[in-house]
PDB file of N, CA and C in Angstrom:
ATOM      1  N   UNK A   1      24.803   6.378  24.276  1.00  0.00           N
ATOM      2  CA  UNK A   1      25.725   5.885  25.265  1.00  0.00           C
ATOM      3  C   UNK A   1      25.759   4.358  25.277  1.00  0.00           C
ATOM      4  N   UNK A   2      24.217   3.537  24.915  1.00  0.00           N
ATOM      5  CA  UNK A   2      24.420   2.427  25.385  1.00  0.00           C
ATOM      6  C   UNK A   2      25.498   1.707  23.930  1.00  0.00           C
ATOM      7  N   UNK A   3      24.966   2.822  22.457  1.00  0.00           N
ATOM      8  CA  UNK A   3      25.822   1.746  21.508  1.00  0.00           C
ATOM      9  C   UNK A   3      27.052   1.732  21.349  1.00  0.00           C
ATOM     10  N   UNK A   4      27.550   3.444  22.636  1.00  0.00           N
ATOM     11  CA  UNK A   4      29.574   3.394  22.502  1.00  0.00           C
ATOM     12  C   UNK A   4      30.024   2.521  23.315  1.00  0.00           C
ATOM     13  N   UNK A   5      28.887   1.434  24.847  1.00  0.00           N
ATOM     14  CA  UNK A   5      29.007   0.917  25.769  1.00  0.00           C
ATOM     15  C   UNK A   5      30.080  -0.502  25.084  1.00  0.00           C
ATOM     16  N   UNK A   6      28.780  -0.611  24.158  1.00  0.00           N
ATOM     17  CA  UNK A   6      28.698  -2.040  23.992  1.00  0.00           C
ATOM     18  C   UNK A   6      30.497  -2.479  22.593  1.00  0.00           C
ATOM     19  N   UNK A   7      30.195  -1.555  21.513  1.00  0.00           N
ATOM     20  CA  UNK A   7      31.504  -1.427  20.478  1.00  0.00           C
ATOM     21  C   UNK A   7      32.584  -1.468  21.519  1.00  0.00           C
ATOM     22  N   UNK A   8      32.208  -0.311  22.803  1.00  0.00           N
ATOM     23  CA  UNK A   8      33.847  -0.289  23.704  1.00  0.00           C
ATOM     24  C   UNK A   8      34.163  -1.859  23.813  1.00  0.00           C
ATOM     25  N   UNK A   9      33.083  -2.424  24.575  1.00  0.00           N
ATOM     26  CA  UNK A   9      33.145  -3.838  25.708  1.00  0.00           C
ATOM     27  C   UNK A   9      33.456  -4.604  24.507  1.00  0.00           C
ATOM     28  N   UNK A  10      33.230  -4.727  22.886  1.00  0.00           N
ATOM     29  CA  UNK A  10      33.624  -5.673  22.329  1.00  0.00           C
ATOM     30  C   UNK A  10      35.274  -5.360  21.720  1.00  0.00           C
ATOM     31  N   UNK A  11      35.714  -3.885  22.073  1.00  0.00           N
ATOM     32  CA  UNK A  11      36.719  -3.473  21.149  1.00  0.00           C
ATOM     33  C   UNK A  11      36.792  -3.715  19.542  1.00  0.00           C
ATOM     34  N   UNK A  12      35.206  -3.074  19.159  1.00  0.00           N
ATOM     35  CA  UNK A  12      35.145  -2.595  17.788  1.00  0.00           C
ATOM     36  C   UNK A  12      35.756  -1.672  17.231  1.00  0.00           C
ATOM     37  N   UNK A  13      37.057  -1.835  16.386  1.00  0.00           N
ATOM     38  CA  UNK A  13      37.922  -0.311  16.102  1.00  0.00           C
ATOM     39  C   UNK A  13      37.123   0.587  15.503  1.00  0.00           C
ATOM     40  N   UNK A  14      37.094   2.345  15.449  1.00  0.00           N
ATOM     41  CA  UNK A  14      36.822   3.146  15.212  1.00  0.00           C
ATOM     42  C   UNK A  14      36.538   3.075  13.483  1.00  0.00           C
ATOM     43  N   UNK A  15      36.884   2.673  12.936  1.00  0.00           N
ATOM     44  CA  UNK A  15      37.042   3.210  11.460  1.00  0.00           C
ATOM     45  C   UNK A  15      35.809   1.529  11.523  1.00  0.00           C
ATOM     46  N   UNK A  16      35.408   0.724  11.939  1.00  0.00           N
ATOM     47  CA  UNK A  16      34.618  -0.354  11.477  1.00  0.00           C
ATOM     48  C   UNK A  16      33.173   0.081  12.466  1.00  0.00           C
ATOM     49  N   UNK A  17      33.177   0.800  12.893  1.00  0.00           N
ATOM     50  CA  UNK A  17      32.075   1.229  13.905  1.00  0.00           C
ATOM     51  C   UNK A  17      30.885   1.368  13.410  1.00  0.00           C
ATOM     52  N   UNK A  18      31.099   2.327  12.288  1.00  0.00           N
ATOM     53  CA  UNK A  18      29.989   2.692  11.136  1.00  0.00           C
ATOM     54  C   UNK A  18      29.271   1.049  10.594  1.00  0.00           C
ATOM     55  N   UNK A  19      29.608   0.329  10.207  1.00  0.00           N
ATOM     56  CA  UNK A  19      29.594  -0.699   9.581  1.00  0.00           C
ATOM     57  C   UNK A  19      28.897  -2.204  10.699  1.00  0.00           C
ATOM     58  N   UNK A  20      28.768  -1.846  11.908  1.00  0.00           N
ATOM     59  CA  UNK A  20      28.003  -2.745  12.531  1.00  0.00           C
ATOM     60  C   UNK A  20      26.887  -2.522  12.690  1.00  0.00           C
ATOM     61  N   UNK A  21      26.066  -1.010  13.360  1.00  0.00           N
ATOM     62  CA  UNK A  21      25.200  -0.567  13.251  1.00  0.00           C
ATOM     63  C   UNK A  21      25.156  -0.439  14.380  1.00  0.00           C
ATOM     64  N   UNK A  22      23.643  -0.348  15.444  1.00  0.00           N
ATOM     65  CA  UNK A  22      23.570   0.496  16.450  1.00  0.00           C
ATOM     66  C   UNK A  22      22.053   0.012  16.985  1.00  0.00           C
ATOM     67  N   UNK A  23      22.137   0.470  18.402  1.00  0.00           N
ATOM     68  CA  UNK A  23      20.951  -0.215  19.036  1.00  0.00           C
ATOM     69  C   UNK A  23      19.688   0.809  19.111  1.00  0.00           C
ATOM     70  N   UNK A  24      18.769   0.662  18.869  1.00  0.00           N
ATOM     71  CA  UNK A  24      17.631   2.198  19.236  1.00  0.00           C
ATOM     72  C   UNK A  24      16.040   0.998  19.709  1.00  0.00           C
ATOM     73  N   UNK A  25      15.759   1.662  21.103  1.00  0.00           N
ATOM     74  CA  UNK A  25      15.219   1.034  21.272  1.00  0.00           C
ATOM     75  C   UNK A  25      13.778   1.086  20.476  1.00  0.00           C
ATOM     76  N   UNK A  26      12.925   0.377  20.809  1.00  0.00           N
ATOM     77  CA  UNK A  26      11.351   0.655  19.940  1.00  0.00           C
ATOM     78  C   UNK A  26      10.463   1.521  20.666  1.00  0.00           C
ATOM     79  N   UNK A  27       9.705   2.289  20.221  1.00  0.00           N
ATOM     80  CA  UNK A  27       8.923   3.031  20.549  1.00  0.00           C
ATOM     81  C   UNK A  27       7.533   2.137  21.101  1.00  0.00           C
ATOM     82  N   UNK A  28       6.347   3.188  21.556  1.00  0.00           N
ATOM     83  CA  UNK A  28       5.771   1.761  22.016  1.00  0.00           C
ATOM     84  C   UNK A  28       4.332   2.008  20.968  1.00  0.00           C
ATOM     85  N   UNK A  29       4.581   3.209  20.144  1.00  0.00           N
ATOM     86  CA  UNK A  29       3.771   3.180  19.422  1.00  0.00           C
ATOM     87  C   UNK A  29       4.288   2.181  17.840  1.00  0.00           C
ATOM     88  N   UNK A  30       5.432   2.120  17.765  1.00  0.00           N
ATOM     89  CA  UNK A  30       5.971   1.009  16.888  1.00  0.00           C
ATOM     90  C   UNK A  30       5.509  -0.159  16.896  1.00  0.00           C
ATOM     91  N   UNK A  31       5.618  -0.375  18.044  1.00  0.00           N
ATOM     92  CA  UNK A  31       5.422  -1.931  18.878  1.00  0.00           C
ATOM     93  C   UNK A  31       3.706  -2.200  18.409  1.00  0.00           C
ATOM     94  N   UNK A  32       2.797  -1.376  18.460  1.00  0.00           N
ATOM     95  CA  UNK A  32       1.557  -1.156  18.474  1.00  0.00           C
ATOM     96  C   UNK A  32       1.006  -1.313  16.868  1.00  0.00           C
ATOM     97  N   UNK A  33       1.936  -0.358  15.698  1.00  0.00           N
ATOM     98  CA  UNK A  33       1.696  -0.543  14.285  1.00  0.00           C
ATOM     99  C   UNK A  33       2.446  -1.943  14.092  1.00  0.00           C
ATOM    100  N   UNK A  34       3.166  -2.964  14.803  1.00  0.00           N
ATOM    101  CA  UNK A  34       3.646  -3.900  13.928  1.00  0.00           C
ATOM    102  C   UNK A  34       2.812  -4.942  14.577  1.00  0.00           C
ATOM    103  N   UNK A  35       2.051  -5.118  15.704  1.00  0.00           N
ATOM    104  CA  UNK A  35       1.167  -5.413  16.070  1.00  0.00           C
ATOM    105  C   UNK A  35      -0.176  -5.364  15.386  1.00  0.00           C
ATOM    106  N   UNK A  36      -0.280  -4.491  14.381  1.00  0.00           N
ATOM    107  CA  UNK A  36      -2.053  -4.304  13.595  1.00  0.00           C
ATOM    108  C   UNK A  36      -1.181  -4.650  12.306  1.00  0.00           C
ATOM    109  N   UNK A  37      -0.115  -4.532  11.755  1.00  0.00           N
ATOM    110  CA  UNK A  37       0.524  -4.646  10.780  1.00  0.00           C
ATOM    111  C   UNK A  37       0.578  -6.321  10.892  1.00  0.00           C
ATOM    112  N   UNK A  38       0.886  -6.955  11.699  1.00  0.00           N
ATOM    113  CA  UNK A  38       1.047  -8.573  12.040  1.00  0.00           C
ATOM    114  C   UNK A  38      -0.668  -9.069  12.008  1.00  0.00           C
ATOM    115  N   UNK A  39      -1.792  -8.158  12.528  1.00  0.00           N
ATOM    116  CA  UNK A  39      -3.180  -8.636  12.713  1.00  0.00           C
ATOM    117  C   UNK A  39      -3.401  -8.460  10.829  1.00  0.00           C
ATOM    118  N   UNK A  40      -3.144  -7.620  10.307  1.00  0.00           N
ATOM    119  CA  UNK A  40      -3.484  -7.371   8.944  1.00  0.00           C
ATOM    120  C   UNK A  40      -3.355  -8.562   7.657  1.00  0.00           C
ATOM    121  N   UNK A  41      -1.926  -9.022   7.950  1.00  0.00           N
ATOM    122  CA  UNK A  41      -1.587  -9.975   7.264  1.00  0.00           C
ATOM    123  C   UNK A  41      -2.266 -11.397   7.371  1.00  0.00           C
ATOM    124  N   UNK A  42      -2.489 -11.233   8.802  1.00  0.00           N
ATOM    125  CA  UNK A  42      -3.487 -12.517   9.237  1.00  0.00           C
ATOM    126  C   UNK A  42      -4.289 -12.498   8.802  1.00  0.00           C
ATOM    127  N   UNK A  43      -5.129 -11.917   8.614  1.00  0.00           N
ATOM    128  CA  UNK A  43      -6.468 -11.353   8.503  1.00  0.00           C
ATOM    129  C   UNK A  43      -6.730 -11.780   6.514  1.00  0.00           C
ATOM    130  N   UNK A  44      -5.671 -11.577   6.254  1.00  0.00           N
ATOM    131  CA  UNK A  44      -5.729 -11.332   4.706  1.00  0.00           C
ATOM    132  C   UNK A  44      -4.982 -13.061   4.470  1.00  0.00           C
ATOM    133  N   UNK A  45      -4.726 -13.409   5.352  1.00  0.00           N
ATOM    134  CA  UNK A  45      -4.533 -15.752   4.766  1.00  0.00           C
ATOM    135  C   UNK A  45      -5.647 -15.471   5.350  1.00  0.00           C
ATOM    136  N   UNK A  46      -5.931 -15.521   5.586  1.00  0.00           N
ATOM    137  CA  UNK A  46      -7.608 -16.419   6.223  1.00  0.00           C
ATOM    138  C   UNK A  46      -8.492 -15.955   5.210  1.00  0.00           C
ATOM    139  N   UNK A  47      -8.407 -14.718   4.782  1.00  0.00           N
ATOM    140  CA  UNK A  47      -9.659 -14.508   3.787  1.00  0.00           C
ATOM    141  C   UNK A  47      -9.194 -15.174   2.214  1.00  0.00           C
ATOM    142  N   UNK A  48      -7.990 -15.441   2.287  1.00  0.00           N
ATOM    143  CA  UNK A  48      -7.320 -15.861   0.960  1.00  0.00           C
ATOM    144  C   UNK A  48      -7.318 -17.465   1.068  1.00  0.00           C
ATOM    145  N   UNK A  49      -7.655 -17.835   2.433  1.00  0.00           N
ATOM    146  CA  UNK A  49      -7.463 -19.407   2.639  1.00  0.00           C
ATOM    147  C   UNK A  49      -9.124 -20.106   2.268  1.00  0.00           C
ATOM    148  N   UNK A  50     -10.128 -18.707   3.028  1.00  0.00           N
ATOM    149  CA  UNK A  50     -11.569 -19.185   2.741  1.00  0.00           C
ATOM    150  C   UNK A  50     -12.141 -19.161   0.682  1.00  0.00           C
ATOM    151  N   UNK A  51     -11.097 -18.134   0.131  1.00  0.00           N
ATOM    152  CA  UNK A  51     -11.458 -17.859  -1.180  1.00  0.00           C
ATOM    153  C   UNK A  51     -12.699 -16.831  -1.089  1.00  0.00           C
ATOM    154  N   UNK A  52     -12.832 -16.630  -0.138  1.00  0.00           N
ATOM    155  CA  UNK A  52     -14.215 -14.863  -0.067  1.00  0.00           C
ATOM    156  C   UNK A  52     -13.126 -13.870  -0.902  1.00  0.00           C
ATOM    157  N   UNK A  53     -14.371 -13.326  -2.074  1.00  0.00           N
ATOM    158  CA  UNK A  53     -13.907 -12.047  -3.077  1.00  0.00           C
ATOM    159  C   UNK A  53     -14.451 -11.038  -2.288  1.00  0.00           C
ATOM    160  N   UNK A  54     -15.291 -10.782  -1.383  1.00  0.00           N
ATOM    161  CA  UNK A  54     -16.021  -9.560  -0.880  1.00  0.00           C
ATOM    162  C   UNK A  54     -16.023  -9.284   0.883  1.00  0.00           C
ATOM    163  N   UNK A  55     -15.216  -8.933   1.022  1.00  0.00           N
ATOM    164  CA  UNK A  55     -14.556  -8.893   2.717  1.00  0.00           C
ATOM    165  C   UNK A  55     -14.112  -8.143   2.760  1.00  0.00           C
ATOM    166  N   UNK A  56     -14.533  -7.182   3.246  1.00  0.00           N
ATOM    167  CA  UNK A  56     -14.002  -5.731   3.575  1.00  0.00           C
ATOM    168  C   UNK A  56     -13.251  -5.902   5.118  1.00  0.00           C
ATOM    169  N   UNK A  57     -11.611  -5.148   4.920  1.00  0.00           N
ATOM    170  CA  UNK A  57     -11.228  -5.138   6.118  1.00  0.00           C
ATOM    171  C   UNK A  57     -10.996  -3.943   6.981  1.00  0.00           C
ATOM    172  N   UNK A  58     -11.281  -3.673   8.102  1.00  0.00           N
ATOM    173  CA  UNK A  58     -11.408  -2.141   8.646  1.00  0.00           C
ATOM    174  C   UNK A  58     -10.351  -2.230   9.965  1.00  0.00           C
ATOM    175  N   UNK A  59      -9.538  -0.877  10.100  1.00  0.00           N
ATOM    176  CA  UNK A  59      -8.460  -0.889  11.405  1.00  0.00           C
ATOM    177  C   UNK A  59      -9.702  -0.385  12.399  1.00  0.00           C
ATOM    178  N   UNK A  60      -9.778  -0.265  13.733  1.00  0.00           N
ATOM    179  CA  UNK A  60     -10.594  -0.071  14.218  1.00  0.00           C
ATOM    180  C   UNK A  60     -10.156   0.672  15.207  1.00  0.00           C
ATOM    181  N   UNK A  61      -8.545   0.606  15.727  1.00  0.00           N
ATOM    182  CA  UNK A  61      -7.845   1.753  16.269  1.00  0.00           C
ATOM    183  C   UNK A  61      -6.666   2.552  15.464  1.00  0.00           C
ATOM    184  N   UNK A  62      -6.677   3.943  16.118  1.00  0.00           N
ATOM    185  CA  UNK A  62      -5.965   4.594  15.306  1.00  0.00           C
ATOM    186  C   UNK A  62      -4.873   5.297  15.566  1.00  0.00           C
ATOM    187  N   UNK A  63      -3.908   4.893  15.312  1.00  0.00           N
ATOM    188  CA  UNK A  63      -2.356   5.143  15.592  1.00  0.00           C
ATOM    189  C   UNK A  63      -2.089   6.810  16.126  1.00  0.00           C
ATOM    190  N   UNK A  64      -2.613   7.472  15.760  1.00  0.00           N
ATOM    191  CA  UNK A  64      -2.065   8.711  15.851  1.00  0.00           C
ATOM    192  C   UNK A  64      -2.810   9.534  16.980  1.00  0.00           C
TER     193      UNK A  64
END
């Protein structure tokens, strides 16, 4: 409803509708993997910034 709200309020014609795309909100377990997904990458410059070959990295919570 909210993405026929919004195409209406801009008067996006029907046949171009497909082609803008659409709103879906985030889940909050999404929000949570791009959150350890964002800690991960960090995690991996810093060990690439110190030059350590032997650093084991561990998730410590678990998504599911």
């Amino acid at each position: 409803m909210v993405n026929d709200a919004i195409l209406t309020y801009f008067e996006i014609p029907e046949n171009e509708r497909k082609d803008v795309g659409f709103y879906m909100p985030l889940t909050e377990q999404h929000v949570r993997i791009e959150e350890m997904f964002n800690q991960f990458v960090s995690m991996e410059k810093e060990i690439e910034q110190r030059g350590s070959s032997e650093t084991t990295l561990t998730l410590q919570d678990s998504v599911c």
